[in-house]
C-alpha atoms as a PDB file:
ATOM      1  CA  UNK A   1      19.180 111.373  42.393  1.00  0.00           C
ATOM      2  CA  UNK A   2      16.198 113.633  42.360  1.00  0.00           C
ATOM      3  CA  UNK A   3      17.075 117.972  42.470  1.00  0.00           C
ATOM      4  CA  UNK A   4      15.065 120.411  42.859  1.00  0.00           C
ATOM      5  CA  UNK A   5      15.804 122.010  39.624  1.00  0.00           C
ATOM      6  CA  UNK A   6      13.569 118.493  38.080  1.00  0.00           C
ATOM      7  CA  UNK A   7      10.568 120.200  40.201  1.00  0.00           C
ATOM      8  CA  UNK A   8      10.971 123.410  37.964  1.00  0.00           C
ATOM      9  CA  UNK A   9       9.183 124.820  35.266  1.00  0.00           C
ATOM     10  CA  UNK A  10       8.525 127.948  33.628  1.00  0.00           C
ATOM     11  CA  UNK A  11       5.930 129.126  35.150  1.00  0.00           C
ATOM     12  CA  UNK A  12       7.087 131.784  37.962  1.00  0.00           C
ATOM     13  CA  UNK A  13       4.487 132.184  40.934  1.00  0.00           C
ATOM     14  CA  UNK A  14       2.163 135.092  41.348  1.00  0.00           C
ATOM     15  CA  UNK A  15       1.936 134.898  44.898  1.00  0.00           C
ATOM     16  CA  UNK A  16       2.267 138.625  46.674  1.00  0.00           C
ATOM     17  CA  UNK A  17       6.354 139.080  47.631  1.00  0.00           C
ATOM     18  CA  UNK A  18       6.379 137.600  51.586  1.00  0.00           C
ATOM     19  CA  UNK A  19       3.507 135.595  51.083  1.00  0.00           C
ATOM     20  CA  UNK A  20       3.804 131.951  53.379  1.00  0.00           C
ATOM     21  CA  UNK A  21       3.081 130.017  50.122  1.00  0.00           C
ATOM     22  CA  UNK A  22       6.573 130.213  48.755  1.00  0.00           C
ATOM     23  CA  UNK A  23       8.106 128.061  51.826  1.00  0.00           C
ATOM     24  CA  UNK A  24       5.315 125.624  51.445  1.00  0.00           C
ATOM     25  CA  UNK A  25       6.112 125.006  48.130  1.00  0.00           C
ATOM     26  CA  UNK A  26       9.892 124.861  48.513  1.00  0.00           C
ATOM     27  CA  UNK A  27       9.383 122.491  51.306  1.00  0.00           C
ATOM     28  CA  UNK A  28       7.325 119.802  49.313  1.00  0.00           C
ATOM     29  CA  UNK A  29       9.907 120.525  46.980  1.00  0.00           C
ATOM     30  CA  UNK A  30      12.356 119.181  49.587  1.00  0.00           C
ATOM     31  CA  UNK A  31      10.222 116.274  50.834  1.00  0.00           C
ATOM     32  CA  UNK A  32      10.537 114.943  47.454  1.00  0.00           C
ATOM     33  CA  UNK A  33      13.769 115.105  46.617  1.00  0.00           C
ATOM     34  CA  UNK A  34      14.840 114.012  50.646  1.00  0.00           C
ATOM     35  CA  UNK A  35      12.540 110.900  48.920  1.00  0.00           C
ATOM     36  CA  UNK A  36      14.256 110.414  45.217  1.00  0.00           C
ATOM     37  CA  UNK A  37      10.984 110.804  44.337  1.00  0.00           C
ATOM     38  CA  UNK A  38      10.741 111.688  40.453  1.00  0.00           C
ATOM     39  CA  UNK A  39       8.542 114.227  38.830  1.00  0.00           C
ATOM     40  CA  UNK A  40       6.808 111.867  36.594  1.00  0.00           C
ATOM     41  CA  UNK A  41       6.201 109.480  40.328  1.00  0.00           C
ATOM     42  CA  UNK A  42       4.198 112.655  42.041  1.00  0.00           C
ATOM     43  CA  UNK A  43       0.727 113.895  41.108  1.00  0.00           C
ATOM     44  CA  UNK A  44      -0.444 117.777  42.866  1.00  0.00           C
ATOM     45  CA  UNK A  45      -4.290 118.228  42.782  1.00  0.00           C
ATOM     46  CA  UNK A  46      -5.585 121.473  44.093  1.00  0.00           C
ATOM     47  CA  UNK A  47      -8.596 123.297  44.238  1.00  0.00           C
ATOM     48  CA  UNK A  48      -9.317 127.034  43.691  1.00  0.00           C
ATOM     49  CA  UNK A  49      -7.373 130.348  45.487  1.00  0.00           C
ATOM     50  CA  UNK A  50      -3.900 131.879  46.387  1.00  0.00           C
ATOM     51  CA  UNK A  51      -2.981 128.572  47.735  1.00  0.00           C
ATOM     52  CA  UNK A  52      -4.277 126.499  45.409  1.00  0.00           C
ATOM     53  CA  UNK A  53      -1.919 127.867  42.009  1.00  0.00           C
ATOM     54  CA  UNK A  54       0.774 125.966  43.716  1.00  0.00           C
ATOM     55  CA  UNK A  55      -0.063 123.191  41.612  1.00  0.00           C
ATOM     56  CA  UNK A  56       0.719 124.544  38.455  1.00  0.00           C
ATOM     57  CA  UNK A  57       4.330 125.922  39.755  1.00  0.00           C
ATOM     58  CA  UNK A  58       5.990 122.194  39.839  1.00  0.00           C
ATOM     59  CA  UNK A  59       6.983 119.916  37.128  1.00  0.00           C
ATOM     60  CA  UNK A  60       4.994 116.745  37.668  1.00  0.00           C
ATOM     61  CA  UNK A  61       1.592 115.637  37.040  1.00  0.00           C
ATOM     62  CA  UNK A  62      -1.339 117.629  38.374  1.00  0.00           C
ATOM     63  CA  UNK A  63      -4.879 119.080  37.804  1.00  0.00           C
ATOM     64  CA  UNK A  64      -6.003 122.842  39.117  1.00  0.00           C
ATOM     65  CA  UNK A  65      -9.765 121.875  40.154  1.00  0.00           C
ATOM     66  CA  UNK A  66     -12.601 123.436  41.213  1.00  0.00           C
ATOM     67  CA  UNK A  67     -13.618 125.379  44.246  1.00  0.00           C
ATOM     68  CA  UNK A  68     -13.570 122.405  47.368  1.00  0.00           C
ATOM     69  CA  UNK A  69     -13.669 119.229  45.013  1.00  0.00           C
ATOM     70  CA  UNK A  70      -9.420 118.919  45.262  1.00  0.00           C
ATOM     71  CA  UNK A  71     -10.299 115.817  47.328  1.00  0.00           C
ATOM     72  CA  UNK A  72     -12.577 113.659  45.224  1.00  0.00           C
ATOM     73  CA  UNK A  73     -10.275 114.606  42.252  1.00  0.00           C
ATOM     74  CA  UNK A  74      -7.119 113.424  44.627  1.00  0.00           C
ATOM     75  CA  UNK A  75      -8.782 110.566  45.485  1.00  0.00           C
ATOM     76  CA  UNK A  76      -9.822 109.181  42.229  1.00  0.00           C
ATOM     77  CA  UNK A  77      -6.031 109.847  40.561  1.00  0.00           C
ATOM     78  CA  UNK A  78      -4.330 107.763  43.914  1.00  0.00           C
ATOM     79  CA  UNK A  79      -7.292 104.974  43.708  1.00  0.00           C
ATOM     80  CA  UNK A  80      -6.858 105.095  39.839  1.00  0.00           C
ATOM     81  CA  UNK A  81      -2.774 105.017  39.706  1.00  0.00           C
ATOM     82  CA  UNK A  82      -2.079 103.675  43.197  1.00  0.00           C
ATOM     83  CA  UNK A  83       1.870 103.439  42.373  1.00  0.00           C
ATOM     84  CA  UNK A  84       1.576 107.340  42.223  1.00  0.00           C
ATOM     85  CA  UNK A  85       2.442 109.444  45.072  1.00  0.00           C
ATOM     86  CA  UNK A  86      -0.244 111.894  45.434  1.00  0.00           C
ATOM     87  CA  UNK A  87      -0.171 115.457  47.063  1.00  0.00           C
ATOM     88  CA  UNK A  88      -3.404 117.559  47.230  1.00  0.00           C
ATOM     89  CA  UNK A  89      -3.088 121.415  48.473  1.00  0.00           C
ATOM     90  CA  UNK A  90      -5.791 123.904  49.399  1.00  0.00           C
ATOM     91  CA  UNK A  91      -6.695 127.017  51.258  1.00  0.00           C
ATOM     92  CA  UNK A  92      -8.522 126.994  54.531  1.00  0.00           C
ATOM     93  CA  UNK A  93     -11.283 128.491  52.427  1.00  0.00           C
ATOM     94  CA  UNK A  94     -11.389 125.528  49.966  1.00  0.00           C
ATOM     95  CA  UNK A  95     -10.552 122.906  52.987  1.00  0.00           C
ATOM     96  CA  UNK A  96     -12.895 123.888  55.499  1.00  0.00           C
ATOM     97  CA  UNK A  97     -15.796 126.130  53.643  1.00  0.00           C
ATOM     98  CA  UNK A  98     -17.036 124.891  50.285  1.00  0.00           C
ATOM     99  CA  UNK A  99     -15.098 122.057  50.696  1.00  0.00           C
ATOM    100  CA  UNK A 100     -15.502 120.904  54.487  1.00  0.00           C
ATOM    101  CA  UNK A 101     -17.531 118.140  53.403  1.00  0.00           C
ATOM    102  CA  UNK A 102     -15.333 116.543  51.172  1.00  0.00           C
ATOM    103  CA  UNK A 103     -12.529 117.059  53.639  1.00  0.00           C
ATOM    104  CA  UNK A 104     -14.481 115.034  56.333  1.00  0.00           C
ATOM    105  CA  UNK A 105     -15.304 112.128  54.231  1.00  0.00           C
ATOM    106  CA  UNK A 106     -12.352 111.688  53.062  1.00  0.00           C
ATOM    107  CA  UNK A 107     -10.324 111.720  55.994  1.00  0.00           C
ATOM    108  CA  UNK A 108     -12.977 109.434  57.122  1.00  0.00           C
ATOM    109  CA  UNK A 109     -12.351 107.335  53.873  1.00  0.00           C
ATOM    110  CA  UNK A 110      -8.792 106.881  54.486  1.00  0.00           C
ATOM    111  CA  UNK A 111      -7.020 106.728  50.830  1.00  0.00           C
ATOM    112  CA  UNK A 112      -3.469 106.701  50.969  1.00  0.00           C
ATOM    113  CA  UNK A 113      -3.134 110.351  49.835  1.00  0.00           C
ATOM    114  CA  UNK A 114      -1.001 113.491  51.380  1.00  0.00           C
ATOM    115  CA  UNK A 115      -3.554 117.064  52.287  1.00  0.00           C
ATOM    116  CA  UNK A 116      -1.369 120.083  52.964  1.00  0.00           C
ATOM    117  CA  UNK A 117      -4.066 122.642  53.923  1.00  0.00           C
ATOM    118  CA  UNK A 118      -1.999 126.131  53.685  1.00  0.00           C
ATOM    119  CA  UNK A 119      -3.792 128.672  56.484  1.00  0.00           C
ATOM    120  CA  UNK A 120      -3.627 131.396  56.341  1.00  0.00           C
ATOM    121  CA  UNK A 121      -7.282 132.134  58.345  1.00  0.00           C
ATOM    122  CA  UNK A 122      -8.143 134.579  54.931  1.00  0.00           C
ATOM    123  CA  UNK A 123      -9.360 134.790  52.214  1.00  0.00           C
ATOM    124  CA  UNK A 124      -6.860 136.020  49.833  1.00  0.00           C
ATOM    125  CA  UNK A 125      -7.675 135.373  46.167  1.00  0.00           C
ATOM    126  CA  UNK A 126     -10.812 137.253  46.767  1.00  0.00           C
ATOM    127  CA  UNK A 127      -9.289 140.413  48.181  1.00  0.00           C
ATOM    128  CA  UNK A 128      -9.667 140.016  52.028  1.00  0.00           C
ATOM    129  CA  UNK A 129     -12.964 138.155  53.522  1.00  0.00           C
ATOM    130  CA  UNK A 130     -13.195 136.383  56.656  1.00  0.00           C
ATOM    131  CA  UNK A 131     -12.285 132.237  56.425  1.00  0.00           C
ATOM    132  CA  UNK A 132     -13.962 129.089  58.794  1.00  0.00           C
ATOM    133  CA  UNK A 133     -10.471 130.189  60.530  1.00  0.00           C
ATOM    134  CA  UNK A 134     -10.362 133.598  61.067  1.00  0.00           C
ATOM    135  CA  UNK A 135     -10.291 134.834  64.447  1.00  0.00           C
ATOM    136  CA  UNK A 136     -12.956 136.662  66.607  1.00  0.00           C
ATOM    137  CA  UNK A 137     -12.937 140.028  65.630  1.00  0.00           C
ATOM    138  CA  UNK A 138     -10.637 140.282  62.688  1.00  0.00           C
ATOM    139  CA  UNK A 139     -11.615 143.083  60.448  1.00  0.00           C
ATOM    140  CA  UNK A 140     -12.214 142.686  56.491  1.00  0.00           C
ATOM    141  CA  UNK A 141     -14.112 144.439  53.982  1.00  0.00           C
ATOM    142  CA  UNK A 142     -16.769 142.095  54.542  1.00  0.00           C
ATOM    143  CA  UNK A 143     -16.819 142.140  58.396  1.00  0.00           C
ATOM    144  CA  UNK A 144     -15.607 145.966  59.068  1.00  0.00           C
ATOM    145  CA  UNK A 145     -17.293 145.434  63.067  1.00  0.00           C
ATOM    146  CA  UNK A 146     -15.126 142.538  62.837  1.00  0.00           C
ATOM    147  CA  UNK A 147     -15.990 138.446  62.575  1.00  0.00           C
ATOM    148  CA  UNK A 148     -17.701 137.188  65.732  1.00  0.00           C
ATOM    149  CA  UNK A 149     -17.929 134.006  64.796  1.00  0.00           C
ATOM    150  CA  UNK A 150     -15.116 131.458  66.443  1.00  0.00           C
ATOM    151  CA  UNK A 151     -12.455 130.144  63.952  1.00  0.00           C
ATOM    152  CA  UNK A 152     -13.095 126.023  63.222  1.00  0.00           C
ATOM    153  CA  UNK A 153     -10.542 124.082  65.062  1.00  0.00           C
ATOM    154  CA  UNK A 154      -9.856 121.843  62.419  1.00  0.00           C
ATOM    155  CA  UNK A 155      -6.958 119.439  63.891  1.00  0.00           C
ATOM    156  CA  UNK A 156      -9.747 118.218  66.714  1.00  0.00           C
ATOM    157  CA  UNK A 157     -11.750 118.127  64.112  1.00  0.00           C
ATOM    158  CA  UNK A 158     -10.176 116.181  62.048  1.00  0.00           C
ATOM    159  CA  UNK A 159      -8.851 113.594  64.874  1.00  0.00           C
ATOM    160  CA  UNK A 160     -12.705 113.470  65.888  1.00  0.00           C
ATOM    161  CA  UNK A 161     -13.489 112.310  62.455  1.00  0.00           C
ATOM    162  CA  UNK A 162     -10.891 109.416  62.372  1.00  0.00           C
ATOM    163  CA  UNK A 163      -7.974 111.243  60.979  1.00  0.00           C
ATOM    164  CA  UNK A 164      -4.917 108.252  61.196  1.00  0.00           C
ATOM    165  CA  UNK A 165      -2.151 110.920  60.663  1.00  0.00           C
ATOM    166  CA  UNK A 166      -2.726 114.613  61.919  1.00  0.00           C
ATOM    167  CA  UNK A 167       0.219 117.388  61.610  1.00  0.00           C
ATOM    168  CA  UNK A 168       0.695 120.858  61.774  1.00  0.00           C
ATOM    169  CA  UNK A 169       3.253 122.820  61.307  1.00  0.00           C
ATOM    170  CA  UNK A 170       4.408 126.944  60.248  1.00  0.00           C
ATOM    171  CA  UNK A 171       6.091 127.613  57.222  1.00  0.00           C
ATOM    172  CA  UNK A 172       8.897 129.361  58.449  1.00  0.00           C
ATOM    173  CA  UNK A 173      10.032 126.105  60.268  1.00  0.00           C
ATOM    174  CA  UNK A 174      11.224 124.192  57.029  1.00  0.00           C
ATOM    175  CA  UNK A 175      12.937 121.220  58.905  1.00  0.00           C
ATOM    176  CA  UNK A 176       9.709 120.319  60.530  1.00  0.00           C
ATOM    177  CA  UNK A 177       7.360 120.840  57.364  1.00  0.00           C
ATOM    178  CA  UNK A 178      10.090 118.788  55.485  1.00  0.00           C
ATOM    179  CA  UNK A 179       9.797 116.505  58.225  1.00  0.00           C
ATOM    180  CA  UNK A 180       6.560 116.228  58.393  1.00  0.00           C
ATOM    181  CA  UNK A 181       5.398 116.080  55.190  1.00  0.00           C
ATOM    182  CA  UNK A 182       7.707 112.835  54.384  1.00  0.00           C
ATOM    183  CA  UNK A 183       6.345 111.519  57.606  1.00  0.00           C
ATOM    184  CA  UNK A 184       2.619 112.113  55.798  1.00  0.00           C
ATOM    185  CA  UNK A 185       3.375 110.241  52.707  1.00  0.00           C
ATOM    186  CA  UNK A 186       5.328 107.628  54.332  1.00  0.00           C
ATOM    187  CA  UNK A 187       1.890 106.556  56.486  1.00  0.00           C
ATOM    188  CA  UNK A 188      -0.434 104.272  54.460  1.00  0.00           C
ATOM    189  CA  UNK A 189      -3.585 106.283  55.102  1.00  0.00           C
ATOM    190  CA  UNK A 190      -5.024 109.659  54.991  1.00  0.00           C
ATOM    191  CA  UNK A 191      -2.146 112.164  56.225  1.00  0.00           C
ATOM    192  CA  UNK A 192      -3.417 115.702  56.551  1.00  0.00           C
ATOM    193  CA  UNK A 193      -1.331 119.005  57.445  1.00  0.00           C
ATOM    194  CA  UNK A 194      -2.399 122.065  58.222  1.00  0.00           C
ATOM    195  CA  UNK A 195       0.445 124.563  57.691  1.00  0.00           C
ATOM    196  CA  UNK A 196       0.377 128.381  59.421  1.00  0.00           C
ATOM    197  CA  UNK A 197       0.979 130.502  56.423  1.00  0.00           C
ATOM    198  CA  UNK A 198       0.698 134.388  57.223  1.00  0.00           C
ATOM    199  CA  UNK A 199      -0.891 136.176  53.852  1.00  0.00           C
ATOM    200  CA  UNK A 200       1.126 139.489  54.239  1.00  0.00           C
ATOM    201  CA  UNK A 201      -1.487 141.757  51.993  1.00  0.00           C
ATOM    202  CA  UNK A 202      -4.770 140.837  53.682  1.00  0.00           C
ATOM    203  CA  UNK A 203      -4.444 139.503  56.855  1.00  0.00           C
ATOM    204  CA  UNK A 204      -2.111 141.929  59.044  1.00  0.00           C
ATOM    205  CA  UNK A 205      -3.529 140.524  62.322  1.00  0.00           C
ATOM    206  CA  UNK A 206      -2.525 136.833  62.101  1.00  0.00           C
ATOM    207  CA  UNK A 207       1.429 137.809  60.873  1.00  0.00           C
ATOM    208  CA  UNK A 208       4.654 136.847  60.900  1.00  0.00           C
ATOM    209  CA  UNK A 209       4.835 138.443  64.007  1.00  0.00           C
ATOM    210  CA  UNK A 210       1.875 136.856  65.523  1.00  0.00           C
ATOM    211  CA  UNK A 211       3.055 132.927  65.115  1.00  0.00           C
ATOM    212  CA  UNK A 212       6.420 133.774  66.016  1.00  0.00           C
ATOM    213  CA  UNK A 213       5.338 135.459  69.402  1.00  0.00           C
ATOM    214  CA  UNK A 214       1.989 132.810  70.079  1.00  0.00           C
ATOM    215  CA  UNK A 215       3.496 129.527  68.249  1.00  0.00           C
ATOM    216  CA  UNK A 216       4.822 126.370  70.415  1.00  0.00           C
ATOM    217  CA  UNK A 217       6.261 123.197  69.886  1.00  0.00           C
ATOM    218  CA  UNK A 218       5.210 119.192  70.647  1.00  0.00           C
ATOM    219  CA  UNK A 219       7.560 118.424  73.327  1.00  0.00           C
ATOM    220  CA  UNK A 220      10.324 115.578  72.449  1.00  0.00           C
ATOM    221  CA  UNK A 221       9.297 113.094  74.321  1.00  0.00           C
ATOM    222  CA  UNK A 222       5.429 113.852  73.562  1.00  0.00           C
ATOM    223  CA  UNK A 223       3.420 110.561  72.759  1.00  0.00           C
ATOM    224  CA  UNK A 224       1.704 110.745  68.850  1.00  0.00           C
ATOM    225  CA  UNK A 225      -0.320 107.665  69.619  1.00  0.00           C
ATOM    226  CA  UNK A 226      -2.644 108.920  72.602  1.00  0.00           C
ATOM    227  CA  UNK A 227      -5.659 110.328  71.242  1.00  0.00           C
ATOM    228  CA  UNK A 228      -6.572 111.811  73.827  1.00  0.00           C
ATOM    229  CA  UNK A 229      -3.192 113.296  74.845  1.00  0.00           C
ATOM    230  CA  UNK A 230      -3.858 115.345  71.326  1.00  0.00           C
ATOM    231  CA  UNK A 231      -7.074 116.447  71.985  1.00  0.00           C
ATOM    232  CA  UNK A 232      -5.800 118.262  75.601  1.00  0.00           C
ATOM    233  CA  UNK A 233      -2.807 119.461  74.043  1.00  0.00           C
ATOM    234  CA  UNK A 234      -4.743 121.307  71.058  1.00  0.00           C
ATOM    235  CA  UNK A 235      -7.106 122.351  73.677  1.00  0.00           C
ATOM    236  CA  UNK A 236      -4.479 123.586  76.077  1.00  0.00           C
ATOM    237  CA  UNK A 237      -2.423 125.558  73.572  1.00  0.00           C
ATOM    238  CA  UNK A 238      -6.001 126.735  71.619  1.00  0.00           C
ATOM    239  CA  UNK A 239      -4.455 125.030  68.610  1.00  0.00           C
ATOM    240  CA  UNK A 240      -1.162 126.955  68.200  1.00  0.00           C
ATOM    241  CA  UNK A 241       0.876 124.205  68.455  1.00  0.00           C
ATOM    242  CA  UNK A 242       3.750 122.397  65.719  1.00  0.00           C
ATOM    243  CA  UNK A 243       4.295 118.796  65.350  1.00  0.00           C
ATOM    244  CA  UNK A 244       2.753 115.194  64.529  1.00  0.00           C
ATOM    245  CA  UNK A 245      -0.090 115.484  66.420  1.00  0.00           C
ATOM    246  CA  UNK A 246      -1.674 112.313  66.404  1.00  0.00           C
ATOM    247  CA  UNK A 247      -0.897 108.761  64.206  1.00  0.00           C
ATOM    248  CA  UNK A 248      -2.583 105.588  64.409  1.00  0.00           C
ATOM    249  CA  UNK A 249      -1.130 102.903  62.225  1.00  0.00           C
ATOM    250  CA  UNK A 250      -3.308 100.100  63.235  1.00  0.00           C
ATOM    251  CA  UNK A 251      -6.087 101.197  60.932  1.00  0.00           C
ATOM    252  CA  UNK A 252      -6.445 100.006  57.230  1.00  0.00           C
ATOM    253  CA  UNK A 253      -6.158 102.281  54.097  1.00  0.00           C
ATOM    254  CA  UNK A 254      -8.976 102.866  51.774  1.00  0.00           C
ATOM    255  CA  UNK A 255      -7.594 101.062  49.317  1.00  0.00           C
ATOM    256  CA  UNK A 256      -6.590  97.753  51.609  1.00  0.00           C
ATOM    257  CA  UNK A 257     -10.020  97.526  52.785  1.00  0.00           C
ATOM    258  CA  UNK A 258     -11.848  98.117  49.093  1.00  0.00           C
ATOM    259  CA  UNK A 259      -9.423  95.053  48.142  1.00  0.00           C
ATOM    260  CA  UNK A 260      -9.952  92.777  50.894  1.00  0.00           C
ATOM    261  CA  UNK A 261     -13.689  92.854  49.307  1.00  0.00           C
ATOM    262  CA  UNK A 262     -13.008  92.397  46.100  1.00  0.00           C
ATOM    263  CA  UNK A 263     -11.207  89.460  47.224  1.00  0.00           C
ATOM    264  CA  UNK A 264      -7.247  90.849  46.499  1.00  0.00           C
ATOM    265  CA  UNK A 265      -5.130  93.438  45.707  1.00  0.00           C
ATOM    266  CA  UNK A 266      -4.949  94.639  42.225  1.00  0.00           C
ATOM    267  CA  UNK A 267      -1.797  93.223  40.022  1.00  0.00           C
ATOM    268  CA  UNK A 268      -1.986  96.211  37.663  1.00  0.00           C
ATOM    269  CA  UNK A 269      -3.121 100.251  38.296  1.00  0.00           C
ATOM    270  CA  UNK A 270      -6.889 100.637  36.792  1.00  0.00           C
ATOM    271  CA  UNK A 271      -4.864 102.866  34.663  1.00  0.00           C
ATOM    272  CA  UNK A 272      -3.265 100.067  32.540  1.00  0.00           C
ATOM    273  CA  UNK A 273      -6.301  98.389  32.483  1.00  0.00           C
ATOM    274  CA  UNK A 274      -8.638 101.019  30.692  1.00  0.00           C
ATOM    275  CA  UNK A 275     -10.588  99.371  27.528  1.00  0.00           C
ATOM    276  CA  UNK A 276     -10.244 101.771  24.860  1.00  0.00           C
ATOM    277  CA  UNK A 277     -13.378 101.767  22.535  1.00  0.00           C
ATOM    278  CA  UNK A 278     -11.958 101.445  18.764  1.00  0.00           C
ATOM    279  CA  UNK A 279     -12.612 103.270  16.145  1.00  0.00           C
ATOM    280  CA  UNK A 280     -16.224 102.194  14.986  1.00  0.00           C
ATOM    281  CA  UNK A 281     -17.501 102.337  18.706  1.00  0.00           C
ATOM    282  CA  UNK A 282     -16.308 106.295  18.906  1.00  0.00           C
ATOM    283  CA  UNK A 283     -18.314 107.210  16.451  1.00  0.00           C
ATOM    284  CA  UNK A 284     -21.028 105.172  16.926  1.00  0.00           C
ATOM    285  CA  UNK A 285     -20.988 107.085  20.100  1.00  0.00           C
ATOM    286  CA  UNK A 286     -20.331 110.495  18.731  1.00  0.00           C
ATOM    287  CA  UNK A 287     -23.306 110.065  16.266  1.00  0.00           C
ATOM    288  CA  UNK A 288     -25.613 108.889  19.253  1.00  0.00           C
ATOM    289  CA  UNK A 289     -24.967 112.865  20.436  1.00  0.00           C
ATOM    290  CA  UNK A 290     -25.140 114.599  17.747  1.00  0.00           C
END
């Protein structure tokens, strides 16, 4: 059976003490082992800021990328290695700024892939400037009058743009993130997460205190499949609201549709099939640049 202690490696995060990130990554860390799912089976892509390190702080396969491309990366390692279970993390800066674009086409795309967005509506890595989710008049360094422009509501968003799995949850509730998140990987299709994660050294405004006191919960008996049930609750609560939002398992992955085309399902991961050029052909090629 899969510990945590596999997850672990010598690298000791740099996040600020209290920051949200550390329960994000100890709940992944759960979902995992909850799933016997072995280091060398689980691949984290992420892109650039505070959120974003958490890649380098577990044992397993990964690649820190650049600045809202974690996507296209993700989604060429799962369409490369499809037996891999693939995790990509990012900021709400890296999600929904630079990187909205990507974000939308590939929940659009629907690859078999997990997106844990950690939100903190800040930007952190950069000292304090206002995010696509920071509130109406939240003071930074960059907005001392205060932002006036309305936070994105990504979870409508995302359902509007064909999301099959939508989730979100706060860090401080680990059974539901655990929950959640092996809820995310189990669905063939895009899952994507956003996760309330207070940053404790620039953002005082959207705190611990703040979730805690504005926060609710999906009911029990509240139905994931109605589309339009998720779109009035989000509306109704102004997006501070936990749970599986919205699933639909009726529509293909990216992968079972780019098959069906090519007329069947890959036998073998691309990976096992890569043609290796021998040693003539290098540097043949090598001279060509020189």
């Amino acid at each position: 059976m899969t510990t945590a202690n596999d997850y672990r490696n010598d690298i000791r995060p740099n996040w600020c003490p209290g920051c949200g990130h550390y329960g994000i990554q100890a709940a992944i860390t759960d979902a995992m082992v909850q799933q016997n799912i072995a280091p060398e089976e689980l691949a984290v892509i992420s892109g650039i800021g505070c959120s974003s390190r958490i890649g380098g702080y577990f044992y397993a396969y990964g690649a820190h990328t650049t600045h809202g491309r974690a996507l296209p990366y993700a989604q060429g390692v799962k369409l490369a290695n499809q037996d891999l279970h693939v995790v990509c993390c990012s900021g709400d800066g890296d999600a929904y700024a630079i990187g909205m674009g990507h974000t939308i086409h590939a929940i659009k795309r629907n690859v078999n892939l997990t997106y844990i967005v950690m939100d903190n509506h800040v930007y952190g890595l950069t000292k304090g400037q206002t995010s696509p989710r920071s509130d109406i008049g939240f003071v930074t360094k960059t907005s001392p009058r205060g932002c006036f422009e309305s936070p994105l509501s990504v979870c409508e968003t995302a359902i509007a743009a064909g999301a099959t799995f939508v989730a979100q949850s706060y860090m401080i509730n680990r059974k539901e993130l655990v929950d959640l998140i092996i809820k995310g990987m189990q669905h063939e299709g895009f899952s994507f997460i956003n996760v309330f994660s207070p940053c404790v050294t620039y953002n005082k405004q959207n705190s611990f205190d703040y979730f805690k006191e504005n926060l609710t919960t999906l009911p029990d008996d509240y139905d994931y499949t109605d589309r339009s049930l998720a779109f009035k609750t989000l509306s109704d609560t102004d997006g501070l609201v936990t749970g599986l939002l919205y699933q639909d398992n009726q529509k293909e992955c990216f992968e079972r549709s780019m098959a069906a085309v090519n007329g069947g399902m890959h036998k073998r991961a691309l990976v096992h099939d890569v043609v290796k050029p021998d040693a003539a052909l290098f540097d043949e090629l090598c001279a060509a640049f020189k």
